[in-house]
Protein backbone atom coordinates (compact mmCIF):
# COMPACT_ATOMS: atom_id res chain seq x y z
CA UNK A 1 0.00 0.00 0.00
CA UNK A 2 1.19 3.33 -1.15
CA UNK A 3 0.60 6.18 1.89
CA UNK A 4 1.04 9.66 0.48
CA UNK A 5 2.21 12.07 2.87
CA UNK A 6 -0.02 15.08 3.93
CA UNK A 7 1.74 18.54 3.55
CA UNK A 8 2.55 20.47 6.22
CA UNK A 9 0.58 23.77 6.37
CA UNK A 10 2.16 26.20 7.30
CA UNK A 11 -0.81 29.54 6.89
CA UNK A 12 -4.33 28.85 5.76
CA UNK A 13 -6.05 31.99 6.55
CA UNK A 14 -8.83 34.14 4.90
CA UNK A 15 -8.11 37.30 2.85
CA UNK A 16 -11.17 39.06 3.75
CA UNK A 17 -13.00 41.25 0.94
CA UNK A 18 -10.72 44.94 -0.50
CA UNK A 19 -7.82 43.86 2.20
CA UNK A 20 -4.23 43.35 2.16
CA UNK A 21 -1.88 40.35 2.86
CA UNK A 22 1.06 39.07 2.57
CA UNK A 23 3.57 35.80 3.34
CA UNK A 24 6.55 33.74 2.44
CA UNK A 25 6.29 30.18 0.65
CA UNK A 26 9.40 28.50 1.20
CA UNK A 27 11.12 26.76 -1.87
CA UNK A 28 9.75 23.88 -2.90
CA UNK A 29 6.12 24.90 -0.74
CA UNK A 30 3.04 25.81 -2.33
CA UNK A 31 0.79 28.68 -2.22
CA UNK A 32 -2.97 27.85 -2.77
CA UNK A 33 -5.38 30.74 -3.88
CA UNK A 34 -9.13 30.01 -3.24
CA UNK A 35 -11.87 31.98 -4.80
CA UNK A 36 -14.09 31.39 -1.95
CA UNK A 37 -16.80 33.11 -3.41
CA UNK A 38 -16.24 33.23 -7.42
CA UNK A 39 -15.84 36.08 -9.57
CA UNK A 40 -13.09 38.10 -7.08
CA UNK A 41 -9.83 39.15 -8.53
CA UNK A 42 -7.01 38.50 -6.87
CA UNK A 43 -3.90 41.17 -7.73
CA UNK A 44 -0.61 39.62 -7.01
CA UNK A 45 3.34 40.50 -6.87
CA UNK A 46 6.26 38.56 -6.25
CA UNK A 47 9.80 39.25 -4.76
CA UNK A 48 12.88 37.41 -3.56
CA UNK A 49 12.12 36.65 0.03
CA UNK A 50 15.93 37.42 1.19
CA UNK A 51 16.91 40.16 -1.70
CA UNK A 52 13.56 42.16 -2.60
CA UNK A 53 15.75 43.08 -5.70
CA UNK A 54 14.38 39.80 -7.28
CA UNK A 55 10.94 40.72 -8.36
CA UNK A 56 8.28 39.44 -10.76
CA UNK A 57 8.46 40.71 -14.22
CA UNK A 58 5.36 40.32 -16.45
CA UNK A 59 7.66 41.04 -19.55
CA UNK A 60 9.91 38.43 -19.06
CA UNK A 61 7.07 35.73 -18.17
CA UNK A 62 5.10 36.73 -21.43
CA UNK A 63 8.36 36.36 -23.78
CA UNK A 64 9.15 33.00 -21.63
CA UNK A 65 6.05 31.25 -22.29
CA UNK A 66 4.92 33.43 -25.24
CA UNK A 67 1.76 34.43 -24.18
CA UNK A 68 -0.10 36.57 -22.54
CA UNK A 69 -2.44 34.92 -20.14
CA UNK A 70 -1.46 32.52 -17.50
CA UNK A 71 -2.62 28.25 -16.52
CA UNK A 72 -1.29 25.48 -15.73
CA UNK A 73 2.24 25.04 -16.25
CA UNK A 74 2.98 28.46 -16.61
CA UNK A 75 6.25 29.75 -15.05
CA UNK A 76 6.69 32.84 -13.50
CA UNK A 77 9.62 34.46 -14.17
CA UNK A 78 11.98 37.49 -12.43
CA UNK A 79 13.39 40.00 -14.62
CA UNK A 80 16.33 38.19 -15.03
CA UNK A 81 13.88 35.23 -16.57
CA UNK A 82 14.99 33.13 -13.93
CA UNK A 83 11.86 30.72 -12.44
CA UNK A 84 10.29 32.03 -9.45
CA UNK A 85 7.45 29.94 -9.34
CA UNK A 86 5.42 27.44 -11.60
CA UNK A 87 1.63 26.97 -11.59
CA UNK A 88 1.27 23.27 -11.07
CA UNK A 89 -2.51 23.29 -10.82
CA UNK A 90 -5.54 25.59 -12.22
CA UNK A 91 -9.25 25.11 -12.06
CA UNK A 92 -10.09 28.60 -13.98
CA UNK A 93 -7.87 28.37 -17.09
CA UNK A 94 -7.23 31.99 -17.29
CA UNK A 95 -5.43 34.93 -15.33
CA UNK A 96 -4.54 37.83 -16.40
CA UNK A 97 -0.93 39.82 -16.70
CA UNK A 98 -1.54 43.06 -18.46
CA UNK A 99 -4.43 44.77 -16.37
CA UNK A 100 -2.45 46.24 -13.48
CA UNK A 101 -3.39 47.01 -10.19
CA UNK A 102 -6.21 50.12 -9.72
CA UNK A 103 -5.21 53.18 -7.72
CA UNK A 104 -6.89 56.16 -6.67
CA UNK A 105 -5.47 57.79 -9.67
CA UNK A 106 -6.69 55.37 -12.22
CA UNK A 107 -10.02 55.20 -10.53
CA UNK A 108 -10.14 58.75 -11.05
CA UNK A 109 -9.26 59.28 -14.76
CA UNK A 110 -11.18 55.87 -15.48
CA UNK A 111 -14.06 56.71 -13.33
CA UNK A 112 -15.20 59.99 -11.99
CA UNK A 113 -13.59 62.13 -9.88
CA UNK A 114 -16.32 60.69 -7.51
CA UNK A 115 -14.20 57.76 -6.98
CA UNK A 116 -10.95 59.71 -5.51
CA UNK A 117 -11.38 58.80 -1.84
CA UNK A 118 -11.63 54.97 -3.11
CA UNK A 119 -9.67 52.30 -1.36
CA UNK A 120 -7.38 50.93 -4.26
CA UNK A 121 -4.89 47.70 -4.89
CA UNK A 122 -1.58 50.14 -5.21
CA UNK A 123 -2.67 51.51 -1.54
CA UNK A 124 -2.85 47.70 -0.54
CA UNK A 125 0.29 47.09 -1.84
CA UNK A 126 2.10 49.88 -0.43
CA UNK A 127 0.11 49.01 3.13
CA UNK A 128 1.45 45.73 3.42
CA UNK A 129 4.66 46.29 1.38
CA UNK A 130 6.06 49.00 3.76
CA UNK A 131 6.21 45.88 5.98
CA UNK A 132 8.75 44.36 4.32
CA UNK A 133 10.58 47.22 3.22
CA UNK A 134 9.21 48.24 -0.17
CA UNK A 135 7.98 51.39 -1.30
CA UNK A 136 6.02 52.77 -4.18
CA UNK A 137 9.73 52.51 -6.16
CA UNK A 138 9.53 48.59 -6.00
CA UNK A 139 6.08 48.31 -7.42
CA UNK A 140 6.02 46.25 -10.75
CA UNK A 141 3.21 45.04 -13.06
CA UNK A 142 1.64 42.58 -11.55
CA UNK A 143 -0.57 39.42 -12.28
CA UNK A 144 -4.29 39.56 -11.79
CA UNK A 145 -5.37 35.70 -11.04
CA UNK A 146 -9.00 35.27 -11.25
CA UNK A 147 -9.79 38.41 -13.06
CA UNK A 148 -10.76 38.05 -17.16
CA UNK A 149 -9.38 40.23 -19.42
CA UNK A 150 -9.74 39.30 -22.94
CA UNK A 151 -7.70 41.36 -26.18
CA UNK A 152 -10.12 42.63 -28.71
CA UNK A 153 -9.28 42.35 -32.42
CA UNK A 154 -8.08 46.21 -32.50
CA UNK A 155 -5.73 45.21 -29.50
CA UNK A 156 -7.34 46.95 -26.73
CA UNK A 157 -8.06 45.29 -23.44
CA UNK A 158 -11.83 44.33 -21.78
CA UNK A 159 -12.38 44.18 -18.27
CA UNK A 160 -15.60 41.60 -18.08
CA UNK A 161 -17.14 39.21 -15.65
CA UNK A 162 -14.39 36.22 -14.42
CA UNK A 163 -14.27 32.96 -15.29
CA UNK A 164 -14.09 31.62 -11.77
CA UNK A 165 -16.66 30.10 -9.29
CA UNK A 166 -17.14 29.50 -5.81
CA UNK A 167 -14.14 27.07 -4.52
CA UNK A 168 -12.39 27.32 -7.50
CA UNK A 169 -8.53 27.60 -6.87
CA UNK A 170 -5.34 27.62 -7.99
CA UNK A 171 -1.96 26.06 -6.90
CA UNK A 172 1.28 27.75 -7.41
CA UNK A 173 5.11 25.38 -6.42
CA UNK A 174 8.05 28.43 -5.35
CA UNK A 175 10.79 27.85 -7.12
CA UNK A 176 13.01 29.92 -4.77
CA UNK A 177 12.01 31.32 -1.55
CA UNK A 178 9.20 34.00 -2.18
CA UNK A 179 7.62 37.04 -0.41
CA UNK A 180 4.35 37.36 -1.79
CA UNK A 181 2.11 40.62 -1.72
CA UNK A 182 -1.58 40.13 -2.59
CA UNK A 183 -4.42 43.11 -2.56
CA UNK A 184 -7.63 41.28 -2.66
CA UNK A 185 -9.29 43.96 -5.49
CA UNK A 186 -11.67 46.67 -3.84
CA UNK A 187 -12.66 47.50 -7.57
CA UNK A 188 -16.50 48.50 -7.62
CA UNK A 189 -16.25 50.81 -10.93
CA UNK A 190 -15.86 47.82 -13.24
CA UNK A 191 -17.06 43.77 -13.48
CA UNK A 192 -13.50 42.10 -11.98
CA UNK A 193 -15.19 41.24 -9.07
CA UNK A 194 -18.72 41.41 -10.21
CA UNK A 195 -18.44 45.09 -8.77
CA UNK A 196 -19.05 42.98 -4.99
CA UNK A 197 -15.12 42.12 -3.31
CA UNK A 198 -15.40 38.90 -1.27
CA UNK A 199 -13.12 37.07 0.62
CA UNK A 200 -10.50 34.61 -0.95
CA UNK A 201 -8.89 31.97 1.28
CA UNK A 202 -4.90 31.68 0.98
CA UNK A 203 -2.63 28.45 1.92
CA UNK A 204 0.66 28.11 2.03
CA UNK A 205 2.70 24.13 2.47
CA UNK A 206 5.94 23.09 3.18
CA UNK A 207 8.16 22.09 0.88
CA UNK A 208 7.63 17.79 0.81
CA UNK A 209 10.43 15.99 2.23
C-alpha cells in the first residue's frame, strides 16, 4: 500500500474582501489561492524573500512562455527570466498579466472624480509592502489571477465578468524562496469582481520531504 504524505501547512487563513496580505512560501512549498466566493480578482506581486531586488516581471514571463495569459504550467519568471514559481494546478484556465493594479489615480481618470477617496490595490500594496521594506519605487506590473481580461481584435483590453466560481482555486510550487504581496481587489467601478469584493482563502505548504 502506497501512503502519500499530507503537507505540512504552514498559513491557511482568509483574505477578507478589499484587504491586504502578505507571506513567504518556502522553496519547494506551495501557495494555494481560493476563490471562496467566485468572480473576485485577486492582484498579485512577487519578490525574492531574502533580496527584494528579485521581483516578478510580467515582460519576461510573457516572452518566456509566449503568451499573454497565464494556466497550468505556466512559469513565472523574475526579470532576469529566472523561475520564481510554476503553476502546477488551475481550475479557472485563465489569469490575467496586463491589467495592473487600480489606484486612486486610475479610478479617477477611469471613473469619476467621484471615486478619488476609493480604497485601491496600489494603496494595498504599499500598506502591506512598507512591511517588508518596499515602497512605491519597488512596485512592478503585476498578475491579476481570477480576473478576465480578454484582447479585442483592435488590440485593446476588456475588463468583463471572471471565469471563476465558488471554490475554485489555484496552486502555485516556489521555485526559490518568495515574499508574496496580494491586494484582494476593492474595484467596484468595473465587473472584476462582479463590482461585490469577497473574501478569498490563501494556503501556504511546506516544501515535501
Amino acid at each position: 500500500m502506497t501512503v502519500t504524505a499530507t503537507p505540512t501547512v504552514l498559513i491557511d487563513e482568509e483574505v477578507g474582501e478589499r484587504g491586504p496580505w502578505s507571506g513567504v512560501v518556502p522553496a519547494g512549498g506551495t501557495l494555494t489561492l481560493v476563490d471562496l466566493h467566485g468572480n473576485q480578482a485577486v492582484d498579485t506581486l512577487f519578490y525574492g524573500a531574502d533580496d527584494h531586488r528579485i521581483r516578478y516581471s510580467a515582460q519576461a514571463t510573457i516572452a518566456g512562455q509566449g503568451n499573454i495569459f497565464l494556466t497550468t504550467g505556466s512559469v513565472l519568471r523574475d526579470q532576469e527570466s529566472q523561475p520564481m514559481l510554476t503553476i502546477i494546478e488551475d481550475e479557472v484556465g485563465n489569469h490575467d498579466t496586463l491589467g495592473g493594479a487600480c489606484s486612486q489615480e486610475s479610478n479617477t481618470l477611469r471613473y469619476g472624480q467621484h471615486t478619488k477617496h476609493q480604497h485601491a490595490c496600489v494603496e494595498n500594496f504599499l500598506i502591506e509592502g512598507a512591511a517588508h521594506g518596499l515602497g512605491k519605487a519597488d512596485l512592478v506590473g503585476n498578475i491579476n489571477f481570477y480576473m478576465n481580461v480578454p484582447v479585442d481584435p483592435d488590440g485593446s483590453l476588456g475588463i468583463v465578468d471572471g471565469l471563476s466560481a465558488p471554490g475554485k482555486k489555484l496552486v502555485l510550487c516556489a521555485e526559490i524562496d518568495t515574499l508574496v504581496l496580494i491586494s484582494n481587489c476593492p474595484q467596484i467601478n468595473n465587473p472584476c469582481n462582479g463590482f461585490d469584493p469577497t473574501a478569498v482563502r490563501v494556503v501556504i505548504t511546506a516544501p515535501e520531504d
